[in-house]
C-alpha atoms as a PDB file:
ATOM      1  CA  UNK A   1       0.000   0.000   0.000  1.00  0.00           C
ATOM      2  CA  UNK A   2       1.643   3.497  -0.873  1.00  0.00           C
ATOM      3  CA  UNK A   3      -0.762   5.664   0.913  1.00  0.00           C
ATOM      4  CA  UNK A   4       2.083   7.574   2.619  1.00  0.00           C
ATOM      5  CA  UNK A   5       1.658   7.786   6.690  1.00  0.00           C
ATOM      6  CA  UNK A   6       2.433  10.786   8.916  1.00  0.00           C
ATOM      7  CA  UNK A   7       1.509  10.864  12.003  1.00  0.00           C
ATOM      8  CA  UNK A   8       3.200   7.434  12.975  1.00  0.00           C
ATOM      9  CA  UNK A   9       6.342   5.869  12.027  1.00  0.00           C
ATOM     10  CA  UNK A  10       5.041   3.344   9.677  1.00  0.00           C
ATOM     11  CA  UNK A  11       6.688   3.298   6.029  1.00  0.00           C
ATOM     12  CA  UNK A  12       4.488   2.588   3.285  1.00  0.00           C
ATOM     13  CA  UNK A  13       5.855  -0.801   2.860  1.00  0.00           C
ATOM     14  CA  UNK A  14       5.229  -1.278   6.443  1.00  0.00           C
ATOM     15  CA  UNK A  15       1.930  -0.446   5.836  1.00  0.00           C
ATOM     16  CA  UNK A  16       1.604  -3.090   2.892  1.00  0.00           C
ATOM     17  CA  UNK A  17       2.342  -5.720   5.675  1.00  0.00           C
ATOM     18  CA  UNK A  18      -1.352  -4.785   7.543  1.00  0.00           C
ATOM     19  CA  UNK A  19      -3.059  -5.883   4.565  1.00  0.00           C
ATOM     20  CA  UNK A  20      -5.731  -8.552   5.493  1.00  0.00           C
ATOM     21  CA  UNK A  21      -4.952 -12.542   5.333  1.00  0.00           C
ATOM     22  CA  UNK A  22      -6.734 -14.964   5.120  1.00  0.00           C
ATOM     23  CA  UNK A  23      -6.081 -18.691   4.891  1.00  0.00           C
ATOM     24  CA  UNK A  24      -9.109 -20.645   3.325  1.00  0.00           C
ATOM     25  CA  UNK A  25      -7.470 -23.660   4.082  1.00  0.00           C
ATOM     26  CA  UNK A  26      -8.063 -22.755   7.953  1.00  0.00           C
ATOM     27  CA  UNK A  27     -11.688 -22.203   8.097  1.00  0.00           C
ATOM     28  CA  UNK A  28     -14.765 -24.763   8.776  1.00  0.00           C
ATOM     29  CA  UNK A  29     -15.588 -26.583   5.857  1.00  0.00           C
ATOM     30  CA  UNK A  30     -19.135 -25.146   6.563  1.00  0.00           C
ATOM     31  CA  UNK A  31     -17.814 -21.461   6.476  1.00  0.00           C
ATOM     32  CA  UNK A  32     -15.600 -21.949   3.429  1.00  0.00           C
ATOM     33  CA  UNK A  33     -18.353 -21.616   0.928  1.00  0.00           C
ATOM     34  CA  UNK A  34     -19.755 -18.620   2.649  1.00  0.00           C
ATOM     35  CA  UNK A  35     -16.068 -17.030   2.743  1.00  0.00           C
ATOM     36  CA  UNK A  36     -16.025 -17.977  -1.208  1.00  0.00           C
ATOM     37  CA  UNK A  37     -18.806 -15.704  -1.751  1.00  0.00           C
ATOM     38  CA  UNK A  38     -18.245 -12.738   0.289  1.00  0.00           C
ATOM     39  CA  UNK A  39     -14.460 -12.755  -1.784  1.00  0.00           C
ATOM     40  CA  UNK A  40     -16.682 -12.569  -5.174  1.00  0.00           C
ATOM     41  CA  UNK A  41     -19.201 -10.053  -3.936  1.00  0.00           C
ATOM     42  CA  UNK A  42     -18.332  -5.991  -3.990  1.00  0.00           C
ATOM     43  CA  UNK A  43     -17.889  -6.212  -0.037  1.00  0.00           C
ATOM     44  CA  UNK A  44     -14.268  -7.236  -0.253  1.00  0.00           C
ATOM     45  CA  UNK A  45     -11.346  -5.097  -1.002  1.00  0.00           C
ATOM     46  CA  UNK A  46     -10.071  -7.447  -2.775  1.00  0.00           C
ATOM     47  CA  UNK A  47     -12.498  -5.873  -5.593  1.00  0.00           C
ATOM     48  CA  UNK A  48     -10.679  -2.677  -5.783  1.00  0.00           C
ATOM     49  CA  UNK A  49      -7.552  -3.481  -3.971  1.00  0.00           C
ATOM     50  CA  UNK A  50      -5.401  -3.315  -7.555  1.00  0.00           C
ATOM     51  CA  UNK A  51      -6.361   0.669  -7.928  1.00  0.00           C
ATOM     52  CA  UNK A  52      -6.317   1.522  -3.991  1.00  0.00           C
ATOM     53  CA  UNK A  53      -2.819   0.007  -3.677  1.00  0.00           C
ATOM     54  CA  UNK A  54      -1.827   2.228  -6.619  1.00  0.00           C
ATOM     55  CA  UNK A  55      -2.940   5.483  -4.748  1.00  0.00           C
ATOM     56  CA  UNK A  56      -0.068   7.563  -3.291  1.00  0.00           C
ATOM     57  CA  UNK A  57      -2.695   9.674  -1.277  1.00  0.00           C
ATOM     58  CA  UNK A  58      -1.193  10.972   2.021  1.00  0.00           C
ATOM     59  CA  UNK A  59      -2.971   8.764   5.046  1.00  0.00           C
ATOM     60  CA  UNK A  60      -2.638  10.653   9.157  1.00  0.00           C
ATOM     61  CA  UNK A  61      -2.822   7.945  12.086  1.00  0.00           C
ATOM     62  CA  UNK A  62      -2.785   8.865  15.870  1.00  0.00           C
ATOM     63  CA  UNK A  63      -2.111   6.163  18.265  1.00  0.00           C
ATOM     64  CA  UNK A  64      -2.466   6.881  21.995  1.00  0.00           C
ATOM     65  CA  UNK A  65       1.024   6.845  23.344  1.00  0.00           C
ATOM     66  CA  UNK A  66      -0.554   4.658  26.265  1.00  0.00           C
ATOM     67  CA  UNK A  67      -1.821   2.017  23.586  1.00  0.00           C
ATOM     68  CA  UNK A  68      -3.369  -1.064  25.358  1.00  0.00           C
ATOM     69  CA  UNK A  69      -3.224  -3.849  23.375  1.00  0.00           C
ATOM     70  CA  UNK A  70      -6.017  -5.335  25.331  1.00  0.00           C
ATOM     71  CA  UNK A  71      -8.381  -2.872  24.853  1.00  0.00           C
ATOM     72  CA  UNK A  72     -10.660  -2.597  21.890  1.00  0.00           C
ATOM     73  CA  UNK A  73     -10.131   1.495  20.678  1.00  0.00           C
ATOM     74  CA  UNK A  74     -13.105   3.106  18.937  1.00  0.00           C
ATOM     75  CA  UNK A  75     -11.680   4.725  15.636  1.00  0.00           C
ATOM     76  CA  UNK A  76     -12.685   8.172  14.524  1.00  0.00           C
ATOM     77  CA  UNK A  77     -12.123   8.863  10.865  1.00  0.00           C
ATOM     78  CA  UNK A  78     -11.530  12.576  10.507  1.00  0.00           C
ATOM     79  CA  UNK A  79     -11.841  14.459   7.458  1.00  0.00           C
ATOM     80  CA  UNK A  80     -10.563  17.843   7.618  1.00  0.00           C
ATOM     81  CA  UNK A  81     -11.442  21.245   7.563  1.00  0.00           C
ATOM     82  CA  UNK A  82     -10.629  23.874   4.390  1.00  0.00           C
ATOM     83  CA  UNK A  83      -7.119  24.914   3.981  1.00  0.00           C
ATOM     84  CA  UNK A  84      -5.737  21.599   5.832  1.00  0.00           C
ATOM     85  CA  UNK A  85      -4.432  18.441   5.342  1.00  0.00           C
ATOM     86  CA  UNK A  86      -4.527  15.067   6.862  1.00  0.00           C
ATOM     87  CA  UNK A  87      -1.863  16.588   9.426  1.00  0.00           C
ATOM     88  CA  UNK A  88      -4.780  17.871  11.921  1.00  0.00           C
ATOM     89  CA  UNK A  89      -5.672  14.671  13.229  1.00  0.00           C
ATOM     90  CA  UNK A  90      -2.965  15.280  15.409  1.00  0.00           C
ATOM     91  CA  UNK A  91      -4.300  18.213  17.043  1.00  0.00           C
ATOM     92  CA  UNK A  92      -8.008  17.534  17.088  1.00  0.00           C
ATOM     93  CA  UNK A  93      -7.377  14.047  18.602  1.00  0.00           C
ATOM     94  CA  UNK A  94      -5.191  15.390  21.367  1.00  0.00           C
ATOM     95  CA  UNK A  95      -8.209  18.203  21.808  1.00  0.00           C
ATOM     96  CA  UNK A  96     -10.699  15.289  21.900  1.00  0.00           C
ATOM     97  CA  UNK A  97      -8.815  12.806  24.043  1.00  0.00           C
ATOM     98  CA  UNK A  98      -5.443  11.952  23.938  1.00  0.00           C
ATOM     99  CA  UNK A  99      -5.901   8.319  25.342  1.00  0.00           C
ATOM    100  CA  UNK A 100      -9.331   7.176  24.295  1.00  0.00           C
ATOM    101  CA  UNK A 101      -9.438   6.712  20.354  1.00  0.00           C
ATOM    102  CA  UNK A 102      -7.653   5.299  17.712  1.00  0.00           C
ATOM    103  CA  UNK A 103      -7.638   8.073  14.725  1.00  0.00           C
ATOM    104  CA  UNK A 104      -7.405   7.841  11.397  1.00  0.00           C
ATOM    105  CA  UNK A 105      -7.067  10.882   8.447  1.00  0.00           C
ATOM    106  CA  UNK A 106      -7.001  11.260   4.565  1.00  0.00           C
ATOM    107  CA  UNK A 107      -5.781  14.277   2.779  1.00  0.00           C
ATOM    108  CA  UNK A 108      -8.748  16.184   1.205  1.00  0.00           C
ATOM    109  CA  UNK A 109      -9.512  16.054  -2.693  1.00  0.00           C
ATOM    110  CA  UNK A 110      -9.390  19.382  -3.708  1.00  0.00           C
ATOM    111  CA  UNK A 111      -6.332  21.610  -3.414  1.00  0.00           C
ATOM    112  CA  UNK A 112      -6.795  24.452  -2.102  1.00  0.00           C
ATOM    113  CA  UNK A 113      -4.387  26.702  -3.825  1.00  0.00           C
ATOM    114  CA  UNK A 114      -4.914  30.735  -2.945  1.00  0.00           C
ATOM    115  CA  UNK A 115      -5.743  29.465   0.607  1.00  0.00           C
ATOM    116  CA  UNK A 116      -2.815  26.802   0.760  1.00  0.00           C
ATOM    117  CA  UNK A 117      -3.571  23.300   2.324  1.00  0.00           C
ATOM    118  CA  UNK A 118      -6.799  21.420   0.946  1.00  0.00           C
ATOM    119  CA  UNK A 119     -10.539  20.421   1.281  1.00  0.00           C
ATOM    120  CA  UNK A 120     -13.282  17.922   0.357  1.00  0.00           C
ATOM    121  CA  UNK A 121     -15.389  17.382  -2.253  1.00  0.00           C
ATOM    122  CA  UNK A 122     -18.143  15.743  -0.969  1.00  0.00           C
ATOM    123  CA  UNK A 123     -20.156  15.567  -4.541  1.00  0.00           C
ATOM    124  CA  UNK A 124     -16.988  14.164  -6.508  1.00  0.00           C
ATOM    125  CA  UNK A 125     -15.935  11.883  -3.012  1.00  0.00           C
ATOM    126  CA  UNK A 126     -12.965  10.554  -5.221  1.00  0.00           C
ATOM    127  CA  UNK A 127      -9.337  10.541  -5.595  1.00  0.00           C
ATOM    128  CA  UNK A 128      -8.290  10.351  -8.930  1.00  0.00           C
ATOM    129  CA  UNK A 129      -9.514   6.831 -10.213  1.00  0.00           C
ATOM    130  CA  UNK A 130     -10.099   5.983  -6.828  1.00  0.00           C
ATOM    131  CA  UNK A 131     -13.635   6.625  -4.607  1.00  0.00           C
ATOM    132  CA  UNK A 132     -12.671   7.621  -0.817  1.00  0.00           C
ATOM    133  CA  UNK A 133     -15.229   5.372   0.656  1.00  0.00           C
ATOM    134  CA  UNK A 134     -13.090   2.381  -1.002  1.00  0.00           C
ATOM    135  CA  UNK A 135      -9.737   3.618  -0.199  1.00  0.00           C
ATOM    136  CA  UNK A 136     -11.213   4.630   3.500  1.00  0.00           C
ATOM    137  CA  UNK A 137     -12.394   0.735   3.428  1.00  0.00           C
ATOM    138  CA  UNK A 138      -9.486  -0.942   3.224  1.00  0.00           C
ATOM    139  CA  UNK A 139      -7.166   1.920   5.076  1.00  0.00           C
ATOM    140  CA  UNK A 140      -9.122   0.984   8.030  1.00  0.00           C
ATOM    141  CA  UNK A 141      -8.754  -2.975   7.550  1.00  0.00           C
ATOM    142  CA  UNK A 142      -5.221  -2.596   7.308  1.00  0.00           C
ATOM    143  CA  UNK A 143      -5.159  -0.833  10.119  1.00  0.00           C
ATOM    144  CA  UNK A 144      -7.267  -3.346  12.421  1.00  0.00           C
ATOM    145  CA  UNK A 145      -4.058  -5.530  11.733  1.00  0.00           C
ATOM    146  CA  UNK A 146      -2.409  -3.653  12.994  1.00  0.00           C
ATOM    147  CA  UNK A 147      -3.902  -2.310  16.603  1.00  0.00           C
ATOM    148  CA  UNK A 148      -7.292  -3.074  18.325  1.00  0.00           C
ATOM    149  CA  UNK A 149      -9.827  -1.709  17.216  1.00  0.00           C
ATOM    150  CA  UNK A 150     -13.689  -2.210  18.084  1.00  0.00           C
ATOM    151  CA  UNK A 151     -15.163  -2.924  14.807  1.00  0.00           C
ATOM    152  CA  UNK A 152     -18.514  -1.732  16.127  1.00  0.00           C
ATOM    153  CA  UNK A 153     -17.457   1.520  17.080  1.00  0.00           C
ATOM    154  CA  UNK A 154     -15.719   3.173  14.235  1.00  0.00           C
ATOM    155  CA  UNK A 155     -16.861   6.730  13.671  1.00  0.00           C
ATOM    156  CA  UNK A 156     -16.895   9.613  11.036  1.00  0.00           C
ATOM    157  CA  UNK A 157     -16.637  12.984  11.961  1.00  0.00           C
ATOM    158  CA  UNK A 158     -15.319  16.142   9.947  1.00  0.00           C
ATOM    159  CA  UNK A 159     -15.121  19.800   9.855  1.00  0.00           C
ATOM    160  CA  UNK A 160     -16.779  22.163   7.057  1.00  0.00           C
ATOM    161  CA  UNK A 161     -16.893  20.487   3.748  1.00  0.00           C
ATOM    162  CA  UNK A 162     -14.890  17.723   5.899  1.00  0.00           C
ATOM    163  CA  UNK A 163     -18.083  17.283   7.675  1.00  0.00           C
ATOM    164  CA  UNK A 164     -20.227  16.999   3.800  1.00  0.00           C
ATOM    165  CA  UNK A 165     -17.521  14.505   3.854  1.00  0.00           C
ATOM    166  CA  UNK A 166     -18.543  12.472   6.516  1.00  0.00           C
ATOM    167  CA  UNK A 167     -22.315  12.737   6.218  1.00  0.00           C
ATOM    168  CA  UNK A 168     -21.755  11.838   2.522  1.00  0.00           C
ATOM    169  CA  UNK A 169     -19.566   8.402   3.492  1.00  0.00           C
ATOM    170  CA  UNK A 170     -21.914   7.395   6.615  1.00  0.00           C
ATOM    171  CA  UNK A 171     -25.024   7.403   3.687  1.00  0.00           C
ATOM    172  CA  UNK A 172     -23.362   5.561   1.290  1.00  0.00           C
ATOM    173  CA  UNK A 173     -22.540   3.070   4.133  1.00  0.00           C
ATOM    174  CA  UNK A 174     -24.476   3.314   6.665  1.00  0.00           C
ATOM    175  CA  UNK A 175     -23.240  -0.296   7.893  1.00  0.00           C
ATOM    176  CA  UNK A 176     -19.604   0.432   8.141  1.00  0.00           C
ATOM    177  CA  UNK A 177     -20.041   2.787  10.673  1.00  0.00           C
ATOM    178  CA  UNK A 178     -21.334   3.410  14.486  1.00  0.00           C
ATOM    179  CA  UNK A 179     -22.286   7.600  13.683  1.00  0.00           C
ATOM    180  CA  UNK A 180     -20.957  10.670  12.963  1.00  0.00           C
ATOM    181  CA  UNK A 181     -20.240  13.832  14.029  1.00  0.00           C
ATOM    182  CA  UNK A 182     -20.686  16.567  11.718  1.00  0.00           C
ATOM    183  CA  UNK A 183     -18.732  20.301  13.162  1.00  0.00           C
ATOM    184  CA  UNK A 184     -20.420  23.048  11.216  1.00  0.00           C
ATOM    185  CA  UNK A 185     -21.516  21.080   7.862  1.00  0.00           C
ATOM    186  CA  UNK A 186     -22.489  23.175   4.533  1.00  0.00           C
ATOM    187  CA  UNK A 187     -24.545  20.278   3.805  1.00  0.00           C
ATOM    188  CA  UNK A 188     -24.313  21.316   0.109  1.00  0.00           C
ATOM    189  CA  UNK A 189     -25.394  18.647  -2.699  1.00  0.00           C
ATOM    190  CA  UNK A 190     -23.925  15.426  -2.626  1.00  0.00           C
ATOM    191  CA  UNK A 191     -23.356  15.390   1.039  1.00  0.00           C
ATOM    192  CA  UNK A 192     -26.010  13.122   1.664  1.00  0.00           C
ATOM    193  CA  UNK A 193     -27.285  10.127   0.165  1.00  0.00           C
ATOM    194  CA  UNK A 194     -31.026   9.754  -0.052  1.00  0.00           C
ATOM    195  CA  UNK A 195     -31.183   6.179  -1.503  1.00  0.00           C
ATOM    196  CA  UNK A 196     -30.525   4.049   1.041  1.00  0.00           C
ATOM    197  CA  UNK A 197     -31.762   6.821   4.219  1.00  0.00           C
ATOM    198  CA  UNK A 198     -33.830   3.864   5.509  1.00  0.00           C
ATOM    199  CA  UNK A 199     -30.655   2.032   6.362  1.00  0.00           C
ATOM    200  CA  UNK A 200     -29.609   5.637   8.449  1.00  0.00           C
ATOM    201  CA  UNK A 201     -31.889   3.840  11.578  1.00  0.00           C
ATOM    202  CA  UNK A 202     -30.516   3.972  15.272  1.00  0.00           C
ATOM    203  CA  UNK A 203     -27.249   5.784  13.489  1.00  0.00           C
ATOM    204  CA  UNK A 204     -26.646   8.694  15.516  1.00  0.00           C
ATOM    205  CA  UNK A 205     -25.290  11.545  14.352  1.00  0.00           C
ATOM    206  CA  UNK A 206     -23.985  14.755  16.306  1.00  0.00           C
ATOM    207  CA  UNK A 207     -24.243  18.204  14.166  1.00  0.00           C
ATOM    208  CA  UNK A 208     -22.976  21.629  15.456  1.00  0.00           C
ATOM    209  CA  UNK A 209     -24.435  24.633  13.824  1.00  0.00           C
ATOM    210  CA  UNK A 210     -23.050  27.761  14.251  1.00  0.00           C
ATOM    211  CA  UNK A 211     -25.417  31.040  14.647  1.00  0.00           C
ATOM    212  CA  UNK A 212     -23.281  33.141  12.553  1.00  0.00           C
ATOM    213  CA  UNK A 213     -23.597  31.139  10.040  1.00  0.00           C
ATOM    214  CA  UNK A 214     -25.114  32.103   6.351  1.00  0.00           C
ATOM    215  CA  UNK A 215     -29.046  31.830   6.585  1.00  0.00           C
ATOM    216  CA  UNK A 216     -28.758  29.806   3.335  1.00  0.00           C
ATOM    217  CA  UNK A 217     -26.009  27.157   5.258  1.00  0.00           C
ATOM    218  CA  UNK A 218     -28.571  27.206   7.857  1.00  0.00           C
ATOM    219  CA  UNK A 219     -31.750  26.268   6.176  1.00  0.00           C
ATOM    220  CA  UNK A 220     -29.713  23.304   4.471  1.00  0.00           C
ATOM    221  CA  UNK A 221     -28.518  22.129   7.604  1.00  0.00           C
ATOM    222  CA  UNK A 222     -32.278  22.426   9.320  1.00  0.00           C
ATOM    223  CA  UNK A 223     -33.578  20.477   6.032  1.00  0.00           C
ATOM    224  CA  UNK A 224     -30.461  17.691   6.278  1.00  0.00           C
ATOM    225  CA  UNK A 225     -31.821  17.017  10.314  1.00  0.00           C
ATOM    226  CA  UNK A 226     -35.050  16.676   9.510  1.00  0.00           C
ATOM    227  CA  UNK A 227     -34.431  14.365   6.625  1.00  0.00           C
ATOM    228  CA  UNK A 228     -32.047  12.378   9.164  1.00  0.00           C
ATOM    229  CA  UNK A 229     -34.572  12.281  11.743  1.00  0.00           C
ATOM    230  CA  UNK A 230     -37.346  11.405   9.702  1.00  0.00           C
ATOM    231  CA  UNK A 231     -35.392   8.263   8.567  1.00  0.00           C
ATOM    232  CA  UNK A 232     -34.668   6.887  11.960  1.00  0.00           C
ATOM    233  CA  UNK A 233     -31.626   8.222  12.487  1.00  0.00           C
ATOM    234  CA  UNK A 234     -31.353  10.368  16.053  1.00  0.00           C
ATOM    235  CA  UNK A 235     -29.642  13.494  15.691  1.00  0.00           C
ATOM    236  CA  UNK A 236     -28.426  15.571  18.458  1.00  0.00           C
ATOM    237  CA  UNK A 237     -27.732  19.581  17.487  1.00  0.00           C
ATOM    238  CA  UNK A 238     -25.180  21.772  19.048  1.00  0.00           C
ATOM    239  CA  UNK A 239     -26.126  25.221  18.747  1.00  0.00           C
ATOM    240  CA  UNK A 240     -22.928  27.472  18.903  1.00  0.00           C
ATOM    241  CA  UNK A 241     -22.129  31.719  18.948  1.00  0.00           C
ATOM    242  CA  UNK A 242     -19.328  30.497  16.287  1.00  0.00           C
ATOM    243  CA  UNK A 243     -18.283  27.790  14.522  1.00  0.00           C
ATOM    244  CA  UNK A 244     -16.039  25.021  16.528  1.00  0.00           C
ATOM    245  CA  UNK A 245     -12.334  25.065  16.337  1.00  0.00           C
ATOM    246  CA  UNK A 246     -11.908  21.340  15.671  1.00  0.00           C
ATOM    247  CA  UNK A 247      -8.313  22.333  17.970  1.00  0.00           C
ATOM    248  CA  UNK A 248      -9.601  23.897  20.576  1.00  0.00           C
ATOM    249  CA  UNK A 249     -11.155  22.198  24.108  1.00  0.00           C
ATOM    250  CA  UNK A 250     -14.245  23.179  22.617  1.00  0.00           C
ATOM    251  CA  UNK A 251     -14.324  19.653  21.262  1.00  0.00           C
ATOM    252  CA  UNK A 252     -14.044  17.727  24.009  1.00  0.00           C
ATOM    253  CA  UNK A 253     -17.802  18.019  23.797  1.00  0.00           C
ATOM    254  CA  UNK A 254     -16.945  14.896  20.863  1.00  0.00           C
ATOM    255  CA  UNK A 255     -15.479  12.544  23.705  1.00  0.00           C
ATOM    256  CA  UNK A 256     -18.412  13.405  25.826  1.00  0.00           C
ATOM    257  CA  UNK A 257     -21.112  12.767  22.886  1.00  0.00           C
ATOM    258  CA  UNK A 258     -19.228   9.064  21.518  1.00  0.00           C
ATOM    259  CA  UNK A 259     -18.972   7.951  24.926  1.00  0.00           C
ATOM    260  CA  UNK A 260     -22.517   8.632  25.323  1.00  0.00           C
ATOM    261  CA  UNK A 261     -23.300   6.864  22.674  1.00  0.00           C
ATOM    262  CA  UNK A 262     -21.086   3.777  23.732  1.00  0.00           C
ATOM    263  CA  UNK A 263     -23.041   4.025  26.982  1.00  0.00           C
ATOM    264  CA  UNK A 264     -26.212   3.569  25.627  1.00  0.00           C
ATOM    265  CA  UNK A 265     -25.149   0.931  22.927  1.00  0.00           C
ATOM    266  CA  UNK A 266     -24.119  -1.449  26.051  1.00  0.00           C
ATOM    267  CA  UNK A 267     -27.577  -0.963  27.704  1.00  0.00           C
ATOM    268  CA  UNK A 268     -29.326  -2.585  24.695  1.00  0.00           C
END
């Protein structure tokens, strides 16, 4: 895999080695025919593994520097906001917590180029040849190789057009994921999937909206809750003076909100 890595000290052949094995030869004769299946169907990366391993697109990972191997890490995916890069994981995960996730960042898909740095287009959603929800896919199963991570509990969250970003991915695969959280969304076209919002049920999904915000941003982001709600899925909205600074301790309000969520998902 090539994506190159820089929050850790992985190199990108290093990073080839977390690619997912599996020995056929090693499963129940009554599971082999199911495993057969799932390796011809569009789930596995297997599918699109040839073009994603192709990709040189920059990948961020934060590790808590008291890792416990023995303890299953929720993952937060975080797309960016404008004029960044995949380097701001760093600094929103240590604003989050700095023990309790697993994190995991792609560079954006637009350069940004008066501004400097880059940000997401949710509508396009690709990179080059390659669609971020695939590249995102198997990113993430190399990376369960490689530390423990609770495959129930990965979430998406994102800043700006890094939050169209997340909304977007979460409603094109809704089963991938345990939620989102959304920091000031434009919620512009594309950002949300209406094909599939049945399968948006029980998915929670945390939205800040900021009250200096553009009356146009703001009617978008009333009509993308109600849509969400109406389809199951139960949002919470953080009303704010001004938008959050996914750096600041502002967003410790995240930790608070995905531990909630974790609380509640063990009482069912």
């Amino acid at each position: 895999m090539f994506n190159r890595v820089r929050s850790m000290s992985f190199t990108s052949r290093e990073m080839d080695s977390l690619a997912p094995e599996t020995s056929e030869e090693l499963l129940p004769k009554e599971v082999q025919e199911v495993y057969e299946s799932w390796k011809r169907s569009d789930l596995t990366p297997d599918k699109y593994a040839g073009s994603v391993n192709a990709s040189d697109w920059p990948v961020s990972i934060y590790v808590p520097e008291r890792y416990e191997e023995g303890y299953a890490y929720p993952l937060i995916t975080w797309f960016h906001s404008d004029a960044n890069d995949e380097d701001q994981l760093e600094s929103v995960m240590n604003a989050v917590s700095s023990q309790n996730y697993i994190g995991l960042a792609l560079r954006g898909n637009q350069s940004m180029e008066k501004a400097g740095g880059y940000r997401w287009d949710a509508e396009s959603g690709r990179f080059g040849s390659v669609s971020a929800s695939e590249l995102l896919h198997l990113t993430t199963c190399r990376l369960r190789r490689a530390y423990h991570i609770h495959s129930e509990r990965i979430f998406l969250a994102g800043s700006g057009h890094g939050a169209d970003m997340a909304l977007r991915t979460l409603s094109q695969h809704p089963d991938w994921f345990a939620g989102a959280i959304l920091l000031d969304p434009f919620c512009e076209h594309g950002s949300l999937e209406t094909s599939g919002l049945s399968s948006l049920r029980s998915k929670p999904v945390l939205m800040s909206i900021s009250r200096s915000c553009a009356l146009e941003t703001l009617g978008r982001c009333v009509r993308t809750v109600r849509t969400l709600r109406n389809a199951g899925a139960p949002v919470d909205v953080e009303m704010t003076e001004l938008p959050v600074d996914p750096a600041s301790a502002e967003i410790r309000m995240v930790d608070h909100w995905v531990m909630d969520c974790i609380s509640r998902e063990a009482l069912v």
